[in-house]
PDB file of N, CA and C in Angstrom:
ATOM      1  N   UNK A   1      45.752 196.844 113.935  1.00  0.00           N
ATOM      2  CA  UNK A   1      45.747 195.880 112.870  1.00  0.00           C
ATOM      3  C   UNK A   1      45.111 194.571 113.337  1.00  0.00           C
ATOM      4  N   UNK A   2      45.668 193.916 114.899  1.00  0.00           N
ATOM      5  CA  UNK A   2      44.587 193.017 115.277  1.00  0.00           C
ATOM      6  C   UNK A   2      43.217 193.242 114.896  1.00  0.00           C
ATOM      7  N   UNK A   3      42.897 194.311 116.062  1.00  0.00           N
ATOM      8  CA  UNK A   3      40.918 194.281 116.037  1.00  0.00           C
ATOM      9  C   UNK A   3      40.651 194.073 114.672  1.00  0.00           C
ATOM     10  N   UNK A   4      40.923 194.896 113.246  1.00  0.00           N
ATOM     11  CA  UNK A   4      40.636 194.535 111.968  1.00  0.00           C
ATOM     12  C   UNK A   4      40.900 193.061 111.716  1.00  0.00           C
ATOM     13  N   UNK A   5      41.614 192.324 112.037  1.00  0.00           N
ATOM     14  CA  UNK A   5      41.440 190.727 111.724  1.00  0.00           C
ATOM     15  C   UNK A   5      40.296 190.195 112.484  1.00  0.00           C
ATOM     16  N   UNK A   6      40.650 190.766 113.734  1.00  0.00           N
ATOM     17  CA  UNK A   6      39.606 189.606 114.800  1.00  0.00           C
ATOM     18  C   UNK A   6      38.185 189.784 114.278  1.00  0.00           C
ATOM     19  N   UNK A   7      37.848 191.355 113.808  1.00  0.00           N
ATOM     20  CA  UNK A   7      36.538 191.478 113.713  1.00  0.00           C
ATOM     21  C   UNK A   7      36.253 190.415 112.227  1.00  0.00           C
ATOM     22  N   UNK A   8      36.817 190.593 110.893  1.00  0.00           N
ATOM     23  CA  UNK A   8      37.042 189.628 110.279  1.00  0.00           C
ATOM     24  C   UNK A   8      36.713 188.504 110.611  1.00  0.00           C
ATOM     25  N   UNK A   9      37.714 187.711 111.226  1.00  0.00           N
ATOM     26  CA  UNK A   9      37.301 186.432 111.809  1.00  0.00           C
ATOM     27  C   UNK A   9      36.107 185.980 112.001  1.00  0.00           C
ATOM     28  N   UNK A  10      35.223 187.301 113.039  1.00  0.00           N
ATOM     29  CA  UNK A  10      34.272 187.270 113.910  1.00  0.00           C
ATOM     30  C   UNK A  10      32.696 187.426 112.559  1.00  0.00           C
ATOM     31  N   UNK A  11      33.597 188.010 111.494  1.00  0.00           N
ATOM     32  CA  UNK A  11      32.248 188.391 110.751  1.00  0.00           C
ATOM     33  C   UNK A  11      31.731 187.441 110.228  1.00  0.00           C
ATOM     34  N   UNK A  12      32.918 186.301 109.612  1.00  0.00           N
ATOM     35  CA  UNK A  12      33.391 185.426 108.863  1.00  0.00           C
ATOM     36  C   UNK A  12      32.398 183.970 109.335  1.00  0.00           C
ATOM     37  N   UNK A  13      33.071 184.092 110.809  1.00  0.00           N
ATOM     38  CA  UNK A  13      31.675 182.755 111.149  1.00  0.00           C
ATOM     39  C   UNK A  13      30.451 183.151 111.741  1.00  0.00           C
ATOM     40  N   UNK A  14      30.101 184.330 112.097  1.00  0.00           N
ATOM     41  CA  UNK A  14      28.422 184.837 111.984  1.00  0.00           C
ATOM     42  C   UNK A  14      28.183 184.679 110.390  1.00  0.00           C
ATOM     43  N   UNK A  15      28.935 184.845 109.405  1.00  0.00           N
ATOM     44  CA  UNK A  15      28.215 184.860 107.736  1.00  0.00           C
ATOM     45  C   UNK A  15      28.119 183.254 107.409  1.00  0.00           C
ATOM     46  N   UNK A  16      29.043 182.422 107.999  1.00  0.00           N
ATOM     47  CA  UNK A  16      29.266 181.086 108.016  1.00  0.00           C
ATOM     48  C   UNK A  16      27.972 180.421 108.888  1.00  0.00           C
ATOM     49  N   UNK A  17      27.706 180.668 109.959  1.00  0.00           N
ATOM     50  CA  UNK A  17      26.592 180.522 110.807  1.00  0.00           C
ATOM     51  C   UNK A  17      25.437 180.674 109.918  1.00  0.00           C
ATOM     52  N   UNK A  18      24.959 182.149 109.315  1.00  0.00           N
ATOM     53  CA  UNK A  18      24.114 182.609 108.952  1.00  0.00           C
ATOM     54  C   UNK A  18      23.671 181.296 107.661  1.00  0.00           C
ATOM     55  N   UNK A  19      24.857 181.020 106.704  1.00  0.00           N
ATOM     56  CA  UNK A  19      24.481 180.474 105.863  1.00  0.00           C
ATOM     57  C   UNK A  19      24.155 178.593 106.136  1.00  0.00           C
ATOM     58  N   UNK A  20      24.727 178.459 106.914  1.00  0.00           N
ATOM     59  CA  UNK A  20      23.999 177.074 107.291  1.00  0.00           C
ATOM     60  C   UNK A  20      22.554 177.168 108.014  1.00  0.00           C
ATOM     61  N   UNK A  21      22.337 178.224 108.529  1.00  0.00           N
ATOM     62  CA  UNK A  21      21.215 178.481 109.146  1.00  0.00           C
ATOM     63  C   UNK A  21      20.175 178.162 108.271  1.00  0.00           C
ATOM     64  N   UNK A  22      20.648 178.519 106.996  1.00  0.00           N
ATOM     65  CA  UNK A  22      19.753 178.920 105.549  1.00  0.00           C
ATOM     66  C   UNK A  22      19.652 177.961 104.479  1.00  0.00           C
ATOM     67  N   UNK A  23      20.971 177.405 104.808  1.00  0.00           N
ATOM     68  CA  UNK A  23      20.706 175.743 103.954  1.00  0.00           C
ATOM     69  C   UNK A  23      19.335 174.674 104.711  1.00  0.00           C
ATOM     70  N   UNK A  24      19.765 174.851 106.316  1.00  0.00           N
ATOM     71  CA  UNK A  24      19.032 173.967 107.106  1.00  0.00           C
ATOM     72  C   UNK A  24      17.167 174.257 106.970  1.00  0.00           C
ATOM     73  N   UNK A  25      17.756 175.736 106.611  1.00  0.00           N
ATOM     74  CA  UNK A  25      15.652 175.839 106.372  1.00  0.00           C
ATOM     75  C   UNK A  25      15.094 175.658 104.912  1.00  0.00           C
ATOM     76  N   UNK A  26      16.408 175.832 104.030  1.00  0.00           N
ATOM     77  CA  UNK A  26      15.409 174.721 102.933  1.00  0.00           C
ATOM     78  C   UNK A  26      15.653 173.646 102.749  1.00  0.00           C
ATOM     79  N   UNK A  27      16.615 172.715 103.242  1.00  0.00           N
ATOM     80  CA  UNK A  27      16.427 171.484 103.676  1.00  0.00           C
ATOM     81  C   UNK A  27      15.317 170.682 104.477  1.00  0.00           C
ATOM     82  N   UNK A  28      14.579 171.312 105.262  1.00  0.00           N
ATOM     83  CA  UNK A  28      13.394 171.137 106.089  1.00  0.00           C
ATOM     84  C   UNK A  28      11.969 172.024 105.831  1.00  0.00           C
ATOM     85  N   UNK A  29      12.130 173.018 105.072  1.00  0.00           N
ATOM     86  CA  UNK A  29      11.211 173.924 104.477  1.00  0.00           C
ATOM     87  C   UNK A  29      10.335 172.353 103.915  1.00  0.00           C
ATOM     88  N   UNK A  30      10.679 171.805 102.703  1.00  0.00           N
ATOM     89  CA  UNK A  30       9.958 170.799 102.048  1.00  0.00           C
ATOM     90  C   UNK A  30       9.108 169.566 102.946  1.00  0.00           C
ATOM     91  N   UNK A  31      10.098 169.480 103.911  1.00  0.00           N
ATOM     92  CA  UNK A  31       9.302 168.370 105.144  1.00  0.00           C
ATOM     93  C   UNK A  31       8.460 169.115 105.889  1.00  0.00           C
ATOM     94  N   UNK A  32       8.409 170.056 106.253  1.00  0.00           N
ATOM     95  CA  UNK A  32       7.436 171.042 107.511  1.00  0.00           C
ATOM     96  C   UNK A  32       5.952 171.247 106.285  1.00  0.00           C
ATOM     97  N   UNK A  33       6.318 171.833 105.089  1.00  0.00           N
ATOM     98  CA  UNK A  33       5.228 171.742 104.095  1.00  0.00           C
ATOM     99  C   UNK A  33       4.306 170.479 103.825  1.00  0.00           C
ATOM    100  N   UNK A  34       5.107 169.519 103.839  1.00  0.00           N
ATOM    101  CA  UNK A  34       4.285 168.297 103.823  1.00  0.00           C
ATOM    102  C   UNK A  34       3.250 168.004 104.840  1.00  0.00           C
ATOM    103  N   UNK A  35       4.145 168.415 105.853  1.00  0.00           N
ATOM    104  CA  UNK A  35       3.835 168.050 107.576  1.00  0.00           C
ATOM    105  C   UNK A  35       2.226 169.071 107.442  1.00  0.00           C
ATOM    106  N   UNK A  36       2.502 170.171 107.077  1.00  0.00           N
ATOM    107  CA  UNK A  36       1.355 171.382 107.550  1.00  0.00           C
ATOM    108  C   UNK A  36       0.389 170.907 106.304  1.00  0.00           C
ATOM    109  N   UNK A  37       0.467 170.496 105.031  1.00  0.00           N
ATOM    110  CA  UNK A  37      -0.748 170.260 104.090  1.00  0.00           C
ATOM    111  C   UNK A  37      -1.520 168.951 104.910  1.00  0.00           C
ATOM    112  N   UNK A  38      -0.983 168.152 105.760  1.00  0.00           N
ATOM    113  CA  UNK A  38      -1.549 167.133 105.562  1.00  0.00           C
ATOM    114  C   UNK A  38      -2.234 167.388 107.488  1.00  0.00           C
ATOM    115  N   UNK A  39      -2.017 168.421 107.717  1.00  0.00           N
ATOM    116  CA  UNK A  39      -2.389 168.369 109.154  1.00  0.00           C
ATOM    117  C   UNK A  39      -2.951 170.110 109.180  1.00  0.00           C
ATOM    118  N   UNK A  40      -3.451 170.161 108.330  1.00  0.00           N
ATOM    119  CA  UNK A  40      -3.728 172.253 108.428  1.00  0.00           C
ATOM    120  C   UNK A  40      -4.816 172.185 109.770  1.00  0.00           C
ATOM    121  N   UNK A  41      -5.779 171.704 110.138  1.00  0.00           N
ATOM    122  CA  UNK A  41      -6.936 172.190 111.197  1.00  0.00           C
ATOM    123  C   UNK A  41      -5.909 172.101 112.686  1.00  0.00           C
ATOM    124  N   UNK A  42      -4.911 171.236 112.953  1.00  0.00           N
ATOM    125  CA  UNK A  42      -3.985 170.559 113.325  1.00  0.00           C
ATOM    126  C   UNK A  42      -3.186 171.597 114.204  1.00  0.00           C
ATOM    127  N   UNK A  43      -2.821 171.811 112.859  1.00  0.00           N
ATOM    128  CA  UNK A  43      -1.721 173.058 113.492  1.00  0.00           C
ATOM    129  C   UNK A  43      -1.917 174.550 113.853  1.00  0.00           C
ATOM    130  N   UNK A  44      -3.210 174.540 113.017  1.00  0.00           N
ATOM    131  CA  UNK A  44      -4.167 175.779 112.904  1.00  0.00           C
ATOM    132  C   UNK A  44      -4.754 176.001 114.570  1.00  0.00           C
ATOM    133  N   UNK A  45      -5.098 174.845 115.458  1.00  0.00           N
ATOM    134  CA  UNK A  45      -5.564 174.729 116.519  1.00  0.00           C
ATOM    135  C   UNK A  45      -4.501 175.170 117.752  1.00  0.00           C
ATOM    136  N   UNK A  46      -3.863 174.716 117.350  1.00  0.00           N
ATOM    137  CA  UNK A  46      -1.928 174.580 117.988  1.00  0.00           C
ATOM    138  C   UNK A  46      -1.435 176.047 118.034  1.00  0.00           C
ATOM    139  N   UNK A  47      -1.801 176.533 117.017  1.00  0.00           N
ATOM    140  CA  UNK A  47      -1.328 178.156 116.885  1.00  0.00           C
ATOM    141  C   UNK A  47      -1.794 178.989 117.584  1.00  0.00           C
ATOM    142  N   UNK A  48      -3.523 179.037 117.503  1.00  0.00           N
ATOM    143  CA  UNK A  48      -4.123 179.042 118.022  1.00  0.00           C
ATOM    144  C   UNK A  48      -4.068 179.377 119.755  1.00  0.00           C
ATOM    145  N   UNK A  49      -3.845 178.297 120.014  1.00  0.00           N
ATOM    146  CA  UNK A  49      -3.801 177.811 122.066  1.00  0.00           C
ATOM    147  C   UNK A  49      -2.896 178.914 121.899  1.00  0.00           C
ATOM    148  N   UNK A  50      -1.484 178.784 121.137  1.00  0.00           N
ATOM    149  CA  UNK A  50      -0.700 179.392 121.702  1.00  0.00           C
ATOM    150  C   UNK A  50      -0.486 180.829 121.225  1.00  0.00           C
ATOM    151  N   UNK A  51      -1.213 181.390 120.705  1.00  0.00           N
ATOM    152  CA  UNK A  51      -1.801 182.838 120.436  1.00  0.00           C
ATOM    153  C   UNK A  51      -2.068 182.895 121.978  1.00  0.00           C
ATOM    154  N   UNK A  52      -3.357 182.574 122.254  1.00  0.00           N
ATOM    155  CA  UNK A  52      -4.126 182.767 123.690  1.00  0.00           C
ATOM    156  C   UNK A  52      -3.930 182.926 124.546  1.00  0.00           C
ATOM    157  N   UNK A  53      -2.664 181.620 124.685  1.00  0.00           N
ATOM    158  CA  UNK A  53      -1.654 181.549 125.941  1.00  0.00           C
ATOM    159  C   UNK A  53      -1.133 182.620 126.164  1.00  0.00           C
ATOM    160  N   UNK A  54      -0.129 183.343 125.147  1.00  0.00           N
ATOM    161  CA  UNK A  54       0.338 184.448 125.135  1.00  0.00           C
ATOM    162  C   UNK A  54      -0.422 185.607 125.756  1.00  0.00           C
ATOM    163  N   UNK A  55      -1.245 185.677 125.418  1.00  0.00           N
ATOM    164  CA  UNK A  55      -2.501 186.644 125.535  1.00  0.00           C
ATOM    165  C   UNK A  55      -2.966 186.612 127.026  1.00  0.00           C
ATOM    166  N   UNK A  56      -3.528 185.667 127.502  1.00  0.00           N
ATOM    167  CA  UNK A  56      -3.934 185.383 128.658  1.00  0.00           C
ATOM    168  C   UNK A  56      -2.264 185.719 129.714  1.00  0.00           C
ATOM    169  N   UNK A  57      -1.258 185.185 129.563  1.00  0.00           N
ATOM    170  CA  UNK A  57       0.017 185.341 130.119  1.00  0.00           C
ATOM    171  C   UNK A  57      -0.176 186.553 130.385  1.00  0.00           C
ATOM    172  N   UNK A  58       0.262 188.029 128.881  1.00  0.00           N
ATOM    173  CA  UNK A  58       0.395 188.776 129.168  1.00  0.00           C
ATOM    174  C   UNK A  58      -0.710 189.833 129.680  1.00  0.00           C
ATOM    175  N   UNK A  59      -2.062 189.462 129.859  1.00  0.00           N
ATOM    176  CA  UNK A  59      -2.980 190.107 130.456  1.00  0.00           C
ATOM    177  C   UNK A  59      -3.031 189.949 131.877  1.00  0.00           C
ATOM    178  N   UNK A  60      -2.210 188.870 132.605  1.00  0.00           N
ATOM    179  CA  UNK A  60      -2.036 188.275 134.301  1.00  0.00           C
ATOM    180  C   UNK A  60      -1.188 189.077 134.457  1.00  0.00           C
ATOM    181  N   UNK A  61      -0.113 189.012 133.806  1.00  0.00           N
ATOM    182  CA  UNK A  61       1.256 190.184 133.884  1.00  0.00           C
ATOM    183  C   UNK A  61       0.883 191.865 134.193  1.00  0.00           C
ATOM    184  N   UNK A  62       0.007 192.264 132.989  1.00  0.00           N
ATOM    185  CA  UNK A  62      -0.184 193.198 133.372  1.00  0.00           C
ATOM    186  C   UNK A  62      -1.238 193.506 134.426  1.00  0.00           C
ATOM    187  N   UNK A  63      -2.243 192.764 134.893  1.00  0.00           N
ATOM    188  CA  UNK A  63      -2.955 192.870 135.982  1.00  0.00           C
ATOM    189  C   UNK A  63      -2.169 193.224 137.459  1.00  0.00           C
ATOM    190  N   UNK A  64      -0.958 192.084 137.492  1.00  0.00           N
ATOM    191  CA  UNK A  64      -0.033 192.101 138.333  1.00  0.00           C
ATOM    192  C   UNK A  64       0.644 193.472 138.852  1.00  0.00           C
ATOM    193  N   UNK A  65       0.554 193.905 137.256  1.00  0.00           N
ATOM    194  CA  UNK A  65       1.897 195.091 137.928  1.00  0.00           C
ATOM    195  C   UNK A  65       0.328 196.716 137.931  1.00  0.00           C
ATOM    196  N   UNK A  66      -0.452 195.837 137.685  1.00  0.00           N
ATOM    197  CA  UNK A  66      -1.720 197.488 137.980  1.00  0.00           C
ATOM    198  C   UNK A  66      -1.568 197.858 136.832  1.00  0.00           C
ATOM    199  N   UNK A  67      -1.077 197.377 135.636  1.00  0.00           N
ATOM    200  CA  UNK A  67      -1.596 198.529 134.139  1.00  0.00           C
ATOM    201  C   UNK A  67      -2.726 198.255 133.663  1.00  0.00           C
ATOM    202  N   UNK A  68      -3.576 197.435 133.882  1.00  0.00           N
ATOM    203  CA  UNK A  68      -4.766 197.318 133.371  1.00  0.00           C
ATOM    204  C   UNK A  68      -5.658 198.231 134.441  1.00  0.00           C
ATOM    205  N   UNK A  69      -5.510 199.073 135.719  1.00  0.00           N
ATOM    206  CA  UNK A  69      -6.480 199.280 136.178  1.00  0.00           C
ATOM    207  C   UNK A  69      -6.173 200.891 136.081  1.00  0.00           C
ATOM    208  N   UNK A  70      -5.083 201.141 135.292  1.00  0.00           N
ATOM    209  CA  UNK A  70      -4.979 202.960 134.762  1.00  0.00           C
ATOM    210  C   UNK A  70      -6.166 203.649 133.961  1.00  0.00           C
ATOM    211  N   UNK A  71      -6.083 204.532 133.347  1.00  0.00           N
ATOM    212  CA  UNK A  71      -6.682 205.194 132.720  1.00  0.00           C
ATOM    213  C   UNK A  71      -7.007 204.186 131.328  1.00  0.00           C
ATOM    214  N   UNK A  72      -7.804 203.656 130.195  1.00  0.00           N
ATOM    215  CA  UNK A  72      -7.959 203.025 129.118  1.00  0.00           C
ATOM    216  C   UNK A  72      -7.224 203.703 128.305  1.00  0.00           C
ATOM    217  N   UNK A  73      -7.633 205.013 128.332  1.00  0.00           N
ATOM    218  CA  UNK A  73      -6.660 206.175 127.242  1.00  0.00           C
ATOM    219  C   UNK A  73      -5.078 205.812 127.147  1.00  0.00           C
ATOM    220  N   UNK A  74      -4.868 205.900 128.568  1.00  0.00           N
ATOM    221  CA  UNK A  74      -3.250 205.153 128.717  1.00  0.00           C
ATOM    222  C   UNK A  74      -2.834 204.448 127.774  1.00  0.00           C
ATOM    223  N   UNK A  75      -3.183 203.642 127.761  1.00  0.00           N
ATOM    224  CA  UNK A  75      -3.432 201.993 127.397  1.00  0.00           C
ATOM    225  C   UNK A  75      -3.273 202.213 125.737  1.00  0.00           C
ATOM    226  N   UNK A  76      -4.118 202.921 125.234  1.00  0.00           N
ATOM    227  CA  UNK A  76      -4.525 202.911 123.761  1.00  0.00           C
ATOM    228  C   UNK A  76      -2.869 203.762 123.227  1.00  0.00           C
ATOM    229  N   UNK A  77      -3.005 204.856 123.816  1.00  0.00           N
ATOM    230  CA  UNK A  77      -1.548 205.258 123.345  1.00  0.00           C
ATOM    231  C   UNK A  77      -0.157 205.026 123.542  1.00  0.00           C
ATOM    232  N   UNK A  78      -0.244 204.103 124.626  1.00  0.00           N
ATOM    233  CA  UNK A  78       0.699 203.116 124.706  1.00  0.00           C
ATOM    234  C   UNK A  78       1.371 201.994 123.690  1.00  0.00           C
ATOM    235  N   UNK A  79       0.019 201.120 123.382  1.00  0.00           N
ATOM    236  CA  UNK A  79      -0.289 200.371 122.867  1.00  0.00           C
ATOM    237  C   UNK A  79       0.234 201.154 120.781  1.00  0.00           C
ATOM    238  N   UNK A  80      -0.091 202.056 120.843  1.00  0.00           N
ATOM    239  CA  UNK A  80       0.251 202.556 119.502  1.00  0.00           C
ATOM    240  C   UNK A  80       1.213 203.477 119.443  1.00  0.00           C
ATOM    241  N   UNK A  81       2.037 203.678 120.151  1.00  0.00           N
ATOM    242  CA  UNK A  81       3.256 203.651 120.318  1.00  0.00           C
ATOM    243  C   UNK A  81       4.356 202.719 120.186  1.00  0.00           C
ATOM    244  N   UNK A  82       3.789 201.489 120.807  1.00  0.00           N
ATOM    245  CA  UNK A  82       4.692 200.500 120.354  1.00  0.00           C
ATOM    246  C   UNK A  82       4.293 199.771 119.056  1.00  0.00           C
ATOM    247  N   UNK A  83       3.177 199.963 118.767  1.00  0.00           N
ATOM    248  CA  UNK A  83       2.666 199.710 116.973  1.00  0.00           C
ATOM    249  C   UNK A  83       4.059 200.499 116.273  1.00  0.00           C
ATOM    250  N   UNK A  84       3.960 201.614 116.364  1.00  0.00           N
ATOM    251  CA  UNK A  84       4.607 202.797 115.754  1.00  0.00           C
ATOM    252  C   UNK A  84       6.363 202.206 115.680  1.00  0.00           C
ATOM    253  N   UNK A  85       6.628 201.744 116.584  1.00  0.00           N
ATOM    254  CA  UNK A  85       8.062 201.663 116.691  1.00  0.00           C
ATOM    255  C   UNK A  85       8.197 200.294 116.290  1.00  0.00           C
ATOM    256  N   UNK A  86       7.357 198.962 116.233  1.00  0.00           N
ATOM    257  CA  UNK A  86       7.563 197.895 115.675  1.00  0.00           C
ATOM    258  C   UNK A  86       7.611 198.371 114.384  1.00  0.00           C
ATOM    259  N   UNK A  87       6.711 198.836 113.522  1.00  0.00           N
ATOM    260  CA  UNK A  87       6.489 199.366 112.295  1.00  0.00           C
ATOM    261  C   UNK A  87       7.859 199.679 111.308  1.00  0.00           C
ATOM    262  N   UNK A  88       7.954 200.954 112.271  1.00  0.00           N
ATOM    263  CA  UNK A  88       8.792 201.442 112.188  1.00  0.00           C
ATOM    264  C   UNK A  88       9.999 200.900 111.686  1.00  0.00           C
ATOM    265  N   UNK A  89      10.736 200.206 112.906  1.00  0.00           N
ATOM    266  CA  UNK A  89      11.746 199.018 112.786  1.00  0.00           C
ATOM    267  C   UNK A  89      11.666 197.867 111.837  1.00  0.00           C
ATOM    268  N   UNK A  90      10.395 197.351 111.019  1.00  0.00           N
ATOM    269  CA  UNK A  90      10.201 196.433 110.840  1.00  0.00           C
ATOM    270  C   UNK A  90      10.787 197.262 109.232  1.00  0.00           C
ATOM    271  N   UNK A  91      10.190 198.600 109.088  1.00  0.00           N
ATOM    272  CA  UNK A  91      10.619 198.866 107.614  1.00  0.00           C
ATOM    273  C   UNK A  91      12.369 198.983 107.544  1.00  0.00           C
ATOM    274  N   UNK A  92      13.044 199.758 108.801  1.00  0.00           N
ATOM    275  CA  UNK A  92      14.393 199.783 108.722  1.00  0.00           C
ATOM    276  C   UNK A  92      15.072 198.422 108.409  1.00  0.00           C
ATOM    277  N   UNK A  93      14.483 197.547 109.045  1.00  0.00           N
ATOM    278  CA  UNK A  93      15.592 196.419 109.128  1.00  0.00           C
ATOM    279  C   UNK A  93      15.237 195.404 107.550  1.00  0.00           C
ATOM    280  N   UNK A  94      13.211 195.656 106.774  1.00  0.00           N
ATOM    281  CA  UNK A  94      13.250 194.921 105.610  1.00  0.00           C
ATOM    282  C   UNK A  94      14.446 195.686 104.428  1.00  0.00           C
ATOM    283  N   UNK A  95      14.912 196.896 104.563  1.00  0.00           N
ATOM    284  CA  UNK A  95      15.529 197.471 103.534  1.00  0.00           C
ATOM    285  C   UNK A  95      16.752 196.332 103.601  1.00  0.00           C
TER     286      UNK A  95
END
């Protein structure tokens, strides 16, 4: 009979959490909009770097550990494999 309360409890302020989470982003949704119309090349540039960064990061990474110097084939079905399972997941979790 505990665990059924505690989990309760527990659901109670993750749903409590969740919903301030959700007030706070349309409370600031309207200011970030302002922010991005009046600065689009701005932020567009910003996104940008940090696309690249990412990119460049994870291409040192994998140099590091030798997956870039396998087979290319590797690589491709690797690579769409984890397409497949983001996908995938991305439809389970929009339902």
């Amino acid at each position: 009979m505990e665990e059924k309360e505690e989990n309760k409890i527990n659901i109670d302020v993750l749903k409590h959490l969740e919903d301030l989470s959700n007030n706070m982003n349309k409370i600031m949704a309207s200011r970030t909009q302002a922010v991005l119309r009046r600065y689009p090349i701005t932020f567009a540039l910003l996104i940008l770097i940090g696309v690249i960064a990412i990119h460049e990061g994870l291409k040192g990474l994998m140099k590091n550990f030798g997956l870039l110097e396998i087979n290319p084939w590797y690589l491709i079905v690797v690579g769409l494999i984890v397409l497949t399972i983001t996908g995938t997941l991305y439809k389970k979790l929009d339902k």
